[in-house]
Protein backbone atom coordinates (compact mmCIF):
# COMPACT_ATOMS: atom_id res chain seq x y z
CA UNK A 1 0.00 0.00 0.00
CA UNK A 2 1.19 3.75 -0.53
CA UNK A 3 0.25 4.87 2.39
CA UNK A 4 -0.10 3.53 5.97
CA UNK A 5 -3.76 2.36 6.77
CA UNK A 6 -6.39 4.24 7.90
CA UNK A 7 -7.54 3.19 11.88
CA UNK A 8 -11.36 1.63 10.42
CA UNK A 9 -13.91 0.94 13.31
CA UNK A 10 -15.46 -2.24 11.56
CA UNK A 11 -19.07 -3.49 12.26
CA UNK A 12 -18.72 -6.63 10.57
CA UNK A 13 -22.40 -8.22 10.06
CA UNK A 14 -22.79 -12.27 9.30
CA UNK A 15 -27.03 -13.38 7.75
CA UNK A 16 -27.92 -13.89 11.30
CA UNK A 17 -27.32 -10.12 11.97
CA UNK A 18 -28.72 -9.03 8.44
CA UNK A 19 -30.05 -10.58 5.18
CA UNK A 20 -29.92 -8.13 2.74
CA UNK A 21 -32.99 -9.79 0.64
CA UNK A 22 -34.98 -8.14 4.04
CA UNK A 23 -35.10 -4.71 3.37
CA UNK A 24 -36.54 -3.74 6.19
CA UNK A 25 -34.15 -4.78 8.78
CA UNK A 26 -31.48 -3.94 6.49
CA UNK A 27 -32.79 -0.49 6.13
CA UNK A 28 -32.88 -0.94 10.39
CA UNK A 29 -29.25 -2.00 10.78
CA UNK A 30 -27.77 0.30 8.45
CA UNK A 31 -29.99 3.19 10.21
CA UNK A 32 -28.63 1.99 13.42
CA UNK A 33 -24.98 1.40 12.65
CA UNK A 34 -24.97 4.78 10.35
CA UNK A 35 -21.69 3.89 8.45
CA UNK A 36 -20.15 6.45 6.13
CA UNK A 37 -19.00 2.87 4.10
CA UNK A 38 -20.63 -0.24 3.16
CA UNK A 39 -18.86 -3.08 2.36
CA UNK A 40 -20.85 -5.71 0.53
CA UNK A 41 -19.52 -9.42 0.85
CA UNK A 42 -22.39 -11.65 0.70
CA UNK A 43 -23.58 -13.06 -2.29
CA UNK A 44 -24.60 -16.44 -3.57
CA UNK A 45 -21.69 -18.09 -5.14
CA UNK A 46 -22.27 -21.41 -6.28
CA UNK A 47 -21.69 -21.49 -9.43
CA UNK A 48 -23.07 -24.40 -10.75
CA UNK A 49 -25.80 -24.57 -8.43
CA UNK A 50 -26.58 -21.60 -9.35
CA UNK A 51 -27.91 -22.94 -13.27
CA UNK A 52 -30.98 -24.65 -10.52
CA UNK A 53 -31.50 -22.56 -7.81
CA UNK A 54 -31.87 -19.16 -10.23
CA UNK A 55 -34.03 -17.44 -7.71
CA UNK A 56 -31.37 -18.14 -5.03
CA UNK A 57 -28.91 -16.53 -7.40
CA UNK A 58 -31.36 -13.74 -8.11
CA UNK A 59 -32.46 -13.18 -4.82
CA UNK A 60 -28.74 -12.60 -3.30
CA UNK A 61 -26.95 -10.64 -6.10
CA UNK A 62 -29.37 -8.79 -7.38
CA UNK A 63 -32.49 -8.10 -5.59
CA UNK A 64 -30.41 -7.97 -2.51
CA UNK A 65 -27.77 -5.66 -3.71
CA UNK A 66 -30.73 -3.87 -5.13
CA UNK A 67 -31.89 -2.92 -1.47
CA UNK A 68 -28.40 -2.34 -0.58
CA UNK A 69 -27.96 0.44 -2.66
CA UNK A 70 -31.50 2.18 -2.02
CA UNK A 71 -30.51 1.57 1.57
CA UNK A 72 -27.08 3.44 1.74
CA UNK A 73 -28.47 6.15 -0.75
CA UNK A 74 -31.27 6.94 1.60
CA UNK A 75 -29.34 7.24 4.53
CA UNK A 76 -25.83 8.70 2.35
CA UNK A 77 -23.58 5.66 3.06
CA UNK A 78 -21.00 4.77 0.39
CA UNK A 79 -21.41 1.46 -0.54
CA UNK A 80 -18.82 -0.91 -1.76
CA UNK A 81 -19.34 -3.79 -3.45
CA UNK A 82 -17.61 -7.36 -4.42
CA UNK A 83 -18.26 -8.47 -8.41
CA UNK A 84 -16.37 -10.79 -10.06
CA UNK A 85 -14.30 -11.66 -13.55
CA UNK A 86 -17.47 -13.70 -14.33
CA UNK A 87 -19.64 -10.90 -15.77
CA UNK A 88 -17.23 -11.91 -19.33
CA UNK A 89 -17.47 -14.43 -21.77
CA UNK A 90 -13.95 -15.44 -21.72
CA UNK A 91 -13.95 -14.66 -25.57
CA UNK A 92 -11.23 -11.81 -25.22
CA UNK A 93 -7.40 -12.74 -25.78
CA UNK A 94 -6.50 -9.42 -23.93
CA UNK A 95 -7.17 -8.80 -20.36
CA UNK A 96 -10.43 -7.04 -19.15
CA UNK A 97 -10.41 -3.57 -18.38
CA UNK A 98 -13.36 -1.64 -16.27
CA UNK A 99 -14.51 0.06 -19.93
CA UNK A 100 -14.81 -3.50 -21.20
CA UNK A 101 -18.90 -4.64 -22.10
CA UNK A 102 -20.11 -7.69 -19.66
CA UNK A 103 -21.42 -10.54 -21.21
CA UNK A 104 -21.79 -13.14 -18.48
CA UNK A 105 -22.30 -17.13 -19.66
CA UNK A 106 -23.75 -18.20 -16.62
CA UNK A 107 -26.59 -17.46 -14.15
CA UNK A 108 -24.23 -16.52 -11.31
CA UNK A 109 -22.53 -14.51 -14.16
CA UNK A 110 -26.08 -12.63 -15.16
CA UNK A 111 -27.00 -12.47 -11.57
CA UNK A 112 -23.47 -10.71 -10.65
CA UNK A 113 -23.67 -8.27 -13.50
CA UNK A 114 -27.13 -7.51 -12.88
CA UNK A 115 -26.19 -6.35 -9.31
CA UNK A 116 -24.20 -4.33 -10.53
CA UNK A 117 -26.01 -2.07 -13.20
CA UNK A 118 -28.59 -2.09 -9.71
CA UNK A 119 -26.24 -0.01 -7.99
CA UNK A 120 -25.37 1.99 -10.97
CA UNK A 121 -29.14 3.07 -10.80
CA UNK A 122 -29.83 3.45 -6.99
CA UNK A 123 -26.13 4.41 -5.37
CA UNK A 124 -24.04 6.81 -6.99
CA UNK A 125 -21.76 6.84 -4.26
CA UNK A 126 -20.46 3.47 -4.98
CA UNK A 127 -17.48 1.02 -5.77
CA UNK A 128 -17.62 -1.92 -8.03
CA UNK A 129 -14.75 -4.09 -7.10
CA UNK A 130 -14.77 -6.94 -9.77
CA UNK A 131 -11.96 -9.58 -8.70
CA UNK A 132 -11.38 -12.59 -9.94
CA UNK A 133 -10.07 -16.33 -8.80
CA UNK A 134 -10.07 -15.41 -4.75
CA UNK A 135 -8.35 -17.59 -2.46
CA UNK A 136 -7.52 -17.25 1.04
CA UNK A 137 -6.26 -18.92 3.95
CA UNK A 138 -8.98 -20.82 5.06
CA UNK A 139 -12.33 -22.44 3.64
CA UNK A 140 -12.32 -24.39 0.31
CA UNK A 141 -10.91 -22.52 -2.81
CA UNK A 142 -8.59 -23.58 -5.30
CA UNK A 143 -5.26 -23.99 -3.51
CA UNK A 144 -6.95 -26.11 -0.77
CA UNK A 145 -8.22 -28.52 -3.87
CA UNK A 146 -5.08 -29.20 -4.95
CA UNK A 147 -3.71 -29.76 -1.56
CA UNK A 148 -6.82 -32.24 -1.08
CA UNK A 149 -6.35 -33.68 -4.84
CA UNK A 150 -2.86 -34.08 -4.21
CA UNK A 151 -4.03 -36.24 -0.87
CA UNK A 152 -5.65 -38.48 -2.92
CA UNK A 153 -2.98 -38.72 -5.81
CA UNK A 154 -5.21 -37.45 -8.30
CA UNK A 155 -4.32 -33.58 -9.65
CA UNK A 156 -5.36 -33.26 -12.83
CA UNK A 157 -6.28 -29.18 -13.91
CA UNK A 158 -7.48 -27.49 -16.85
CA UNK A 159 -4.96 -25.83 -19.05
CA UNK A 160 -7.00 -24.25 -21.14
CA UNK A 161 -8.10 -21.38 -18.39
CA UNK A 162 -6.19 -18.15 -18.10
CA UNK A 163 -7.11 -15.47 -15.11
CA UNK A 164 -5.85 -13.93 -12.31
CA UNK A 165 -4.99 -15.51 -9.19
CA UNK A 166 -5.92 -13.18 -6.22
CA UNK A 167 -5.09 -13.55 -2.99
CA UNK A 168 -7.74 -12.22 -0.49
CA UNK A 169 -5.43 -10.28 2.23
CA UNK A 170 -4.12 -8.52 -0.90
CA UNK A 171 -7.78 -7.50 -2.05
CA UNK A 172 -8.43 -6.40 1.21
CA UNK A 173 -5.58 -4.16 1.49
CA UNK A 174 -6.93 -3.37 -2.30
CA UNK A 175 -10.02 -1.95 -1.16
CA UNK A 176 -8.85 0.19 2.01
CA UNK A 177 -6.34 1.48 -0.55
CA UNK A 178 -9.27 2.81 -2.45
CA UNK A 179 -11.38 4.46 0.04
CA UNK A 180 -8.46 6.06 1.07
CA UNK A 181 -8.23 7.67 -2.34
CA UNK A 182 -11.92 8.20 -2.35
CA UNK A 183 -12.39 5.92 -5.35
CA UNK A 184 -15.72 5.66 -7.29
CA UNK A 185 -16.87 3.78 -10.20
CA UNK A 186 -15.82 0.10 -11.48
CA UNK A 187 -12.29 -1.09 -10.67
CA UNK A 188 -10.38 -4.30 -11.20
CA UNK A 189 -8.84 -5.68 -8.33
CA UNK A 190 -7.37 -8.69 -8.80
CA UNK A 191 -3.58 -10.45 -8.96
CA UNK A 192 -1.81 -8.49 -11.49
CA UNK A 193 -0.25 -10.95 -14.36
CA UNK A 194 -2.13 -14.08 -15.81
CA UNK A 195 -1.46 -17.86 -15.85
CA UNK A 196 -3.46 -20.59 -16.37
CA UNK A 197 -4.79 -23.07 -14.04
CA UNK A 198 -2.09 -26.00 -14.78
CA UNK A 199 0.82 -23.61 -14.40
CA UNK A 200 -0.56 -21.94 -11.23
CA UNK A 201 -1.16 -25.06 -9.64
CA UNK A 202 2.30 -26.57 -10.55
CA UNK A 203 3.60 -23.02 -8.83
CA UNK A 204 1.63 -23.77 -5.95
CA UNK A 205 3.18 -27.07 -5.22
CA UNK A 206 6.78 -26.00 -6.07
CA UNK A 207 6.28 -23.57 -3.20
CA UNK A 208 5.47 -25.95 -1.05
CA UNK A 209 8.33 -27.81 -1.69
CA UNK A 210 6.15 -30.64 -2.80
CA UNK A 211 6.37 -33.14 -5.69
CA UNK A 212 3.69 -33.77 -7.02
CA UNK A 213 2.60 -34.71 -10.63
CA UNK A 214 -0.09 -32.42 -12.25
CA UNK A 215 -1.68 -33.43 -15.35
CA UNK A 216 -2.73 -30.86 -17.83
CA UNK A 217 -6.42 -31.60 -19.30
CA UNK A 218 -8.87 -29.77 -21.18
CA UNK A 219 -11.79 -27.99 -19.27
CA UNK A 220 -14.00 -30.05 -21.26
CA UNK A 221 -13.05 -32.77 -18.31
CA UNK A 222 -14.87 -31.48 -15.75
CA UNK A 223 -18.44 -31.79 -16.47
CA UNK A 224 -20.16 -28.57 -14.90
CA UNK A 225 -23.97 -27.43 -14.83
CA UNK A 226 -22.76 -23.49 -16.03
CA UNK A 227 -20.15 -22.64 -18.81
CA UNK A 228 -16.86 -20.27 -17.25
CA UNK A 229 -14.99 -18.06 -19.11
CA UNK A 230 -11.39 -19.64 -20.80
CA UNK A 231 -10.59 -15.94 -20.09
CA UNK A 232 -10.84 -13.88 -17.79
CA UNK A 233 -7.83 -11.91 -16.72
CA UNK A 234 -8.63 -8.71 -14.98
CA UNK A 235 -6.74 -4.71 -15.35
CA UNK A 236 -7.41 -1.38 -14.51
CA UNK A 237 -7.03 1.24 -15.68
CA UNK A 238 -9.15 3.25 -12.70
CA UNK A 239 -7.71 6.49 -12.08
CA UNK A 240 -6.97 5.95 -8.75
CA UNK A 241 -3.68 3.44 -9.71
CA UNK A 242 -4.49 1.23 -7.39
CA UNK A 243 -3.52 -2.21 -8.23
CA UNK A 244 -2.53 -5.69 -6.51
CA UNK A 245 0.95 -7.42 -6.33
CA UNK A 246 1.54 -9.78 -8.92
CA UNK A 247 -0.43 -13.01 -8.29
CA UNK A 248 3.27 -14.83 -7.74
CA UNK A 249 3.26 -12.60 -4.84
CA UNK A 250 0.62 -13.75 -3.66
CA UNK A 251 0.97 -16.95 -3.75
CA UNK A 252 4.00 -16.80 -1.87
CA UNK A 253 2.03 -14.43 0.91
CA UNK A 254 -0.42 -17.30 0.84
CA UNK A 255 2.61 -20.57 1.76
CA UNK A 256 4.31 -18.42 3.61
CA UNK A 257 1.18 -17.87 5.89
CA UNK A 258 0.25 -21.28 5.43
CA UNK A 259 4.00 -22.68 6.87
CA UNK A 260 3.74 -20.24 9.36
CA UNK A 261 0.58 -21.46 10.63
CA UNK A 262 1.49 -25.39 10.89
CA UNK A 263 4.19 -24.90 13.45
């Protein structure tokens, strides 16, 4: 970061404090906590269930985020919210700037971008931070997969996806970065560079010092319910210059912390 972070007082809210699909006791909660920033996290993110439960999709990230952004504008909150590389179609060969057009494949994909041009409408005071590939230390993304997969003996990844790796302690600091410099608008926050799959898992595992064979495969492998993009590396071009470390940098943040943490 360029400068040193601002002290936030958080209020961090879980669905048993707040379901943004209730807009009443969201309007309640936001009244009562009177924020000058909202930071939106929740959303429905299963992407393949997503192609069934539509109205679950629907509900979450876009009626929701709807209500979230005739919330804060009543009451003059910013609000901030998490999108994703998913509003593409992967058809692109060069990365995806903020003035690129959306054209999501999937339900989650429509539902995300939807949310979106809802917030356009209701909040002006907003910030669209589309990321892409998250991981963090804990819960089940990518990274733990392969850890898993490589358990079992069995690591075989799609070489035919390119995007950009993001660590989540690195969006985080992303974001703060960006209310700092009062940023508005649609930015791209994600790990700067691109790499496919097959080469960012073998990079995982030669950080961790581990052999283990990865076999490259088409996507056409995996049989899922909703189509992903074969593309879908994020970059800005937001005025503010923020951007992330490189997604090797990451990576390394994300062993490092993970070594750390098993002594």
């Amino acid at each position: 970061m360029r400068h040193a972070p601002p002290s936030w007082t958080l209020h961090p809210q879980n669905r048993s404090d707040v379901d943004i699909t209730d807009v009443d006791t969201l309007d309640r909660v936001v009244k009562h906590l009177n924020p000058d920033v909202l930071v939106n996290c929740a959303a429905y993110t299963n992407v393949d269930g997503a192609e069934s439960e539509q109205q679950s999709a629907h509900s979450a990230n876009t009626i929701g985020v709807k209500h979230l952004a005739q919330v804060t504008a009543k009451y003059g909150v910013a609000l901030v919210h998490i999108s994703t590389d998913f509003v593409f179609d992967g058809c692109s060969t060069q990365p995806y700037t903020e003035t690129s057009s959306p054209k999501p494949l999937s339900v989650y994909g429509q539902s995300k971008w939807q949310g979106e041009q809802q917030i356009q409408l209701h909040n002006p005071n907003h910030l669209i931070v589309r990321t892409a590939w998250l991981y963090g230390d804990d819960g089940h993304t990518f990274p733990q997969k392969l850890m898993q997969w490589a358990k079992q003996g069995d690591v075989r990844v799609a070489n035919d996806q390119t995007g950009s790796p993001t660590y989540a302690p690195h969006l985080v600091n992303g974001i703060s970065e960006c209310l700092q410099h009062g940023a508005r608008g649609i930015i791209h926050l994600a790990g700067s560079g691109a790499v496919t799959r097959y080469d960012w898992a073998k990079a995982l595992f030669r950080s961790l010092q581990l052999d283990v064979a990865v076999k490259p495969v088409p996507s056409s492998t995996f049989v899922t319910a909703a189509k992903r993009p074969a593309y879908s590396v994020l970059e800005s071009i937001h005025p503010s210059g923020v951007r992330l470390p490189d997604w090797n940098q990451g990576l390394s943040d994300f062993t490092n912390h993970l070594a750390k943490s098993r002594k």
